[in-house]
N, C-alpha and C. Protein backbone atom coordinates (compact mmCIF):
# COMPACT_ATOMS: atom_id res chain seq x y z
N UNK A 1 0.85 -1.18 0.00
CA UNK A 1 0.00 0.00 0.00
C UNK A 1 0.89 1.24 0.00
N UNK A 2 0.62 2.35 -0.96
CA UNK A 2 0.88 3.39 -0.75
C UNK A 2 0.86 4.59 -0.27
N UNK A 3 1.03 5.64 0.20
CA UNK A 3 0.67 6.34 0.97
C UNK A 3 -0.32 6.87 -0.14
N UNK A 4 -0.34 7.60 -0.74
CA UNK A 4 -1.43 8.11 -1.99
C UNK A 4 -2.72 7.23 -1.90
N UNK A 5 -2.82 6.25 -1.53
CA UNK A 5 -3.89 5.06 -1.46
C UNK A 5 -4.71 5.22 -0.31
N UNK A 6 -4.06 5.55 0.82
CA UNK A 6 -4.73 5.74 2.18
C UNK A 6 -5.77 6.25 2.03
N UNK A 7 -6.85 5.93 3.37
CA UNK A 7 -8.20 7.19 3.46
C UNK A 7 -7.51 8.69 4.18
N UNK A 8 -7.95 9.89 4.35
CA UNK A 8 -7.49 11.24 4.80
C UNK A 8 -7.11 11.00 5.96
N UNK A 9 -8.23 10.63 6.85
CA UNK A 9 -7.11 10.12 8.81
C UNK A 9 -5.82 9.27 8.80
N UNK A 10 -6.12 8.08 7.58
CA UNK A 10 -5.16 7.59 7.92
C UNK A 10 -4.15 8.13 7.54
N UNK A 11 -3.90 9.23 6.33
CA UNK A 11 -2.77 9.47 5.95
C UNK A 11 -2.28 10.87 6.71
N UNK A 12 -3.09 11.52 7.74
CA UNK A 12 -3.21 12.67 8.58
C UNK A 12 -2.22 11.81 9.91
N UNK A 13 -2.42 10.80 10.22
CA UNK A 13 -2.20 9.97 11.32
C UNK A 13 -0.41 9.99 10.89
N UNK A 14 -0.41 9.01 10.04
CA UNK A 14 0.73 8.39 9.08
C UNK A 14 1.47 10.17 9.26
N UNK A 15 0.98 11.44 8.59
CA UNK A 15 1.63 12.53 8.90
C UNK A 15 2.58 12.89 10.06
N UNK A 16 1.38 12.39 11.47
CA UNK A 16 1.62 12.73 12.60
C UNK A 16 2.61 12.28 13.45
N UNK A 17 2.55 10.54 12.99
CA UNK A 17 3.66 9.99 13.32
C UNK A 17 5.34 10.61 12.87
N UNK A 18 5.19 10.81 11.65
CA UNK A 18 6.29 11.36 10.69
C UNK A 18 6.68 11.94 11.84
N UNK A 19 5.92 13.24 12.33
CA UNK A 19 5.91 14.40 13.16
C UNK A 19 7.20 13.93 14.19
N UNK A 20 6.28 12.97 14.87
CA UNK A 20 6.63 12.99 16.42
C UNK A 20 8.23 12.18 15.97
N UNK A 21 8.26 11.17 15.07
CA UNK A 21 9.71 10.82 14.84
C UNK A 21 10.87 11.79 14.30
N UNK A 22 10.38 13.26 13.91
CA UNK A 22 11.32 14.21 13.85
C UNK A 22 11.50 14.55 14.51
N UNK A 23 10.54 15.32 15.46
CA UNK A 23 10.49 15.99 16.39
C UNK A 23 11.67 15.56 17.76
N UNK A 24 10.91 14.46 17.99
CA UNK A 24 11.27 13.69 19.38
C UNK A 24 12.67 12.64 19.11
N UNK A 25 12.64 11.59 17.64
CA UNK A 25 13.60 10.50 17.47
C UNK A 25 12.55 9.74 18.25
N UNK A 26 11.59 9.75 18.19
CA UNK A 26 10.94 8.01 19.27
C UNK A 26 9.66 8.46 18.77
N UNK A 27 8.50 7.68 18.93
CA UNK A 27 7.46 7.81 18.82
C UNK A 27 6.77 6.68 19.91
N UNK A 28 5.96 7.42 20.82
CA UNK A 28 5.71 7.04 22.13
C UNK A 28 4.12 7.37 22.71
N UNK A 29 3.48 8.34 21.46
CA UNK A 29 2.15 8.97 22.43
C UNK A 29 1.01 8.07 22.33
N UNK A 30 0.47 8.57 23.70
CA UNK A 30 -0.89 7.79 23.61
C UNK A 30 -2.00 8.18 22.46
N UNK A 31 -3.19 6.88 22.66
CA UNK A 31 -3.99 7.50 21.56
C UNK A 31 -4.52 8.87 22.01
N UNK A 32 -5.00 9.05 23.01
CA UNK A 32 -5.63 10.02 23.34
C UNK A 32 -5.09 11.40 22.47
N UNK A 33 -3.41 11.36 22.80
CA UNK A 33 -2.64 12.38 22.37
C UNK A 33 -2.73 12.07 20.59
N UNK A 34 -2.74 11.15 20.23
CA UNK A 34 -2.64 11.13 18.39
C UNK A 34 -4.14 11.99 18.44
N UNK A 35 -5.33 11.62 18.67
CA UNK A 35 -6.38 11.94 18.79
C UNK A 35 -6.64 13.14 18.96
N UNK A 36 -6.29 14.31 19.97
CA UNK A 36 -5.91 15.03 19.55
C UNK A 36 -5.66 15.82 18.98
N UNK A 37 -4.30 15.26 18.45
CA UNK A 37 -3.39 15.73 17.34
C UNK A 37 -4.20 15.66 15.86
N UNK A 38 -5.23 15.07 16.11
CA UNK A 38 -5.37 14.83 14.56
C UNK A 38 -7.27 15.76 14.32
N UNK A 39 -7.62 15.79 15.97
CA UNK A 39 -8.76 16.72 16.23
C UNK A 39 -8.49 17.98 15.09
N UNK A 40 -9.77 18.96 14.87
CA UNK A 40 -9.64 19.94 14.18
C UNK A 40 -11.04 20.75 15.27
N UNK A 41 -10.50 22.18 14.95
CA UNK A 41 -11.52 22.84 15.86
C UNK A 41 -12.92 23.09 14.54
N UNK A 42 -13.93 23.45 15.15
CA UNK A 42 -14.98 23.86 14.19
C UNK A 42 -16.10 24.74 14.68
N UNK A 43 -16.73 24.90 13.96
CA UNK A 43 -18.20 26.07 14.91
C UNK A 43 -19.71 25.15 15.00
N UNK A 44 -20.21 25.53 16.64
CA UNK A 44 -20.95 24.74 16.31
C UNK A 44 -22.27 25.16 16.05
N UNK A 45 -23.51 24.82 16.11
CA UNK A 45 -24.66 25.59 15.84
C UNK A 45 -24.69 27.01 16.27
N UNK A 46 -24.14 27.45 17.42
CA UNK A 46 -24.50 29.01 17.89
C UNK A 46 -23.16 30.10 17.49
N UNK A 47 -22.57 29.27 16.56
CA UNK A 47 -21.17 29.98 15.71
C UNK A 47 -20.21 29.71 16.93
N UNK A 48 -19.98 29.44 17.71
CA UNK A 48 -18.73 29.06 18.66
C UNK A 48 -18.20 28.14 18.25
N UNK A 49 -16.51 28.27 18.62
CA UNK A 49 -15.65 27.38 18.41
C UNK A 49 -15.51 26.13 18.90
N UNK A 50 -15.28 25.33 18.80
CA UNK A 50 -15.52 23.70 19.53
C UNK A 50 -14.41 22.96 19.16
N UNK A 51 -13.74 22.36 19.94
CA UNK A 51 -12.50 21.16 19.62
C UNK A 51 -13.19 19.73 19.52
N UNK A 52 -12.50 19.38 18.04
CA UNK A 52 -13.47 18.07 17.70
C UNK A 52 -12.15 16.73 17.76
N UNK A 53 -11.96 16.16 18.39
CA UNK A 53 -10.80 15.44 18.74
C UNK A 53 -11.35 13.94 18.20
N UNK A 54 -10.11 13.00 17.65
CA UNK A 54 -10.41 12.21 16.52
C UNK A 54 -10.76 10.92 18.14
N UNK A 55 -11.51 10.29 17.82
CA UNK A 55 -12.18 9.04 18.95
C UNK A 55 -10.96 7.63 18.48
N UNK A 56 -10.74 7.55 20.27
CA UNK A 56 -9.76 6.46 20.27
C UNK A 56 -9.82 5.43 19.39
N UNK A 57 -10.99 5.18 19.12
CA UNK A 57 -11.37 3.82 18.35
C UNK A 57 -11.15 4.08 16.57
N UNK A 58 -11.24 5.61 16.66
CA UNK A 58 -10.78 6.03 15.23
C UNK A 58 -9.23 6.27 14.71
N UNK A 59 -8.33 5.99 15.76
CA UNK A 59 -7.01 5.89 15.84
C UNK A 59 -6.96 4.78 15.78
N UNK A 60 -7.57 3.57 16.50
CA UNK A 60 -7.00 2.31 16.09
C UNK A 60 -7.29 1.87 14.63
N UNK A 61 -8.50 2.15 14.19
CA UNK A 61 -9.07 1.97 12.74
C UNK A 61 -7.54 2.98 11.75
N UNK A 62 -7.15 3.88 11.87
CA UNK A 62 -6.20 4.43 10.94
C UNK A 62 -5.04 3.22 11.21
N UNK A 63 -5.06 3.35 12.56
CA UNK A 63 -3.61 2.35 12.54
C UNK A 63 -3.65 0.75 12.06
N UNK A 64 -4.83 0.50 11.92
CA UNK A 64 -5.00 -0.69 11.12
C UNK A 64 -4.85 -0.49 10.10
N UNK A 65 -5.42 0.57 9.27
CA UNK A 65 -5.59 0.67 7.68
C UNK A 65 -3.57 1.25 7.50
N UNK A 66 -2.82 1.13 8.36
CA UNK A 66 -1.40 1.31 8.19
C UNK A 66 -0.79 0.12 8.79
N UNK A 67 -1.17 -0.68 8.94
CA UNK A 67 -0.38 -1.87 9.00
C UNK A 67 0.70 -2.23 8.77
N UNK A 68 0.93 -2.01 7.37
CA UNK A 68 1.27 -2.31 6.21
C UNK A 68 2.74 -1.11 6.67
N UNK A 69 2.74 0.19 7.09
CA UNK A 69 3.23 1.26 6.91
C UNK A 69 4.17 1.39 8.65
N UNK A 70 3.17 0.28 9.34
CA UNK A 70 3.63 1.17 10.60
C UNK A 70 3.23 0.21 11.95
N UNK A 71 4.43 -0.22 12.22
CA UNK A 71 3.89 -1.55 13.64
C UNK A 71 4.09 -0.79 15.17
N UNK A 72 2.87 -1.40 15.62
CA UNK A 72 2.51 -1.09 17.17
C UNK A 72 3.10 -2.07 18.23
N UNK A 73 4.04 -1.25 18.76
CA UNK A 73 4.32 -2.45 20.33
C UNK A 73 3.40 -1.90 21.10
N UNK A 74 2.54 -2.42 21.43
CA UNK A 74 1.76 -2.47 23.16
C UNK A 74 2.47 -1.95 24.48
N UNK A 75 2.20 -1.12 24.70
CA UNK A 75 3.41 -0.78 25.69
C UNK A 75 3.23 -1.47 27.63
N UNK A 76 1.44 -1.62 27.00
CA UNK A 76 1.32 -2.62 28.71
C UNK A 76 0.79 -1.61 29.70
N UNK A 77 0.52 -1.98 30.94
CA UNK A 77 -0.18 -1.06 31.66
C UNK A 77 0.76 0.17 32.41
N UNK A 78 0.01 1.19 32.21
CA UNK A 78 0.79 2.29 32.26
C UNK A 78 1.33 3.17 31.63
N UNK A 79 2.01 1.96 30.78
CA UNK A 79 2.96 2.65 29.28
C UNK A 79 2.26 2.75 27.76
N UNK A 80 2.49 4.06 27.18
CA UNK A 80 2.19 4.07 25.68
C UNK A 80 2.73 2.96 25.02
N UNK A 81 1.90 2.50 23.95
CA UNK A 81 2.59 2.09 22.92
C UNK A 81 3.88 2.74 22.08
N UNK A 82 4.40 1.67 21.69
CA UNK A 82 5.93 2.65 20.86
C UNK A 82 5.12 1.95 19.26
N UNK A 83 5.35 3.44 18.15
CA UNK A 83 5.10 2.92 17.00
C UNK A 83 6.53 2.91 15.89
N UNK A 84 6.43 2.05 15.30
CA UNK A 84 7.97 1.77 14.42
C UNK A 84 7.59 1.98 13.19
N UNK A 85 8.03 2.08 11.86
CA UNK A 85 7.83 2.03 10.61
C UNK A 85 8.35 0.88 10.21
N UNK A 86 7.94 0.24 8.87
CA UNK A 86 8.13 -0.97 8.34
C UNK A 86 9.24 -0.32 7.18
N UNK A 87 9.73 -1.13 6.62
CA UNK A 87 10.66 -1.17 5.18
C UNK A 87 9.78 -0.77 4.29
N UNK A 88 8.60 -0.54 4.53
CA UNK A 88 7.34 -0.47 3.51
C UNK A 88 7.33 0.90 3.26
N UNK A 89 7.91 1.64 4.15
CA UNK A 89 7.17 2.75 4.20
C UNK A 89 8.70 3.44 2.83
N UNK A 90 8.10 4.30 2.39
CA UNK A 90 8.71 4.63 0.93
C UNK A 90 10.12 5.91 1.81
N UNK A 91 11.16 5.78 1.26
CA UNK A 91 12.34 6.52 1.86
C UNK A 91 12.20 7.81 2.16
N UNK A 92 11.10 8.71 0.83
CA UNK A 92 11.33 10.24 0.85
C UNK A 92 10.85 10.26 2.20
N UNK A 93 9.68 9.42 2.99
CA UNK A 93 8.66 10.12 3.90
C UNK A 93 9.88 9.94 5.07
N UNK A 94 10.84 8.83 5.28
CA UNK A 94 11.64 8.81 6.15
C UNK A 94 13.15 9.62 6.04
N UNK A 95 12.99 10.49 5.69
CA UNK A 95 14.16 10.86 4.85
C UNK A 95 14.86 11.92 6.30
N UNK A 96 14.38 12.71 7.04
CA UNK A 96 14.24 13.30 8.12
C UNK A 96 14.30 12.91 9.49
N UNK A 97 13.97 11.56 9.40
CA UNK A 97 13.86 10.61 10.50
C UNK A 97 15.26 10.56 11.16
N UNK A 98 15.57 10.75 12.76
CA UNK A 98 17.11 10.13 12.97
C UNK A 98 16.75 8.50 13.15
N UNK A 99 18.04 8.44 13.13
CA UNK A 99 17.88 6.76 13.03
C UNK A 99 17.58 5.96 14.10
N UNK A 100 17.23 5.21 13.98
CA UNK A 100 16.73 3.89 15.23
C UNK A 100 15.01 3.96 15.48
């Protein structure tokens, strides 16, 4: 699978990760925090602003539809999961990445 192939979360997600492996060198956050991260604010009926944050269960659904792109260790109670990239994932998007 290609990244061009993805649905929009998943390839917003797939973004985010990118993110946090520049940013940080590790990728470590909870869903809550991808969720989040991948929320967008909007207005709601009375024109006010509202934070619409993506539902845990809609993070696991992206991270399934990336399988292919991107493996989950379980991190166990307490601890986040750590997410890794596969050989799959195409070089340009890792190109920024430090290593490990």
């Amino acid at each position: 699978m290609k990244p061009g192939e993805l649905s929009r979360g998943a390839s917003r997600l797939l973004d985010r990760l990118l993110w946090y492996g520049r940013k940080y060198g590790h990728i470590h956050p909870n869903q809550k925090k991808l969720g989040k991260g991948l929320g967008r604010s909007q207005r709601d009926a009375k024109g006010r602003v509202v934070r619409c944050d993506v539902s845990d269960r809609m993070v696991r659904v992206y991270l399934h539809e990336l399988k292919s792109l991107v493996e989950v260790d379980q991190g166990g109670d307490g601890h986040p999961a750590s997410y890794f990239f596969t050989a799959a994932l195409p070089s340009e998007l890792t190109s920024g990445l430090l290593p490990g």
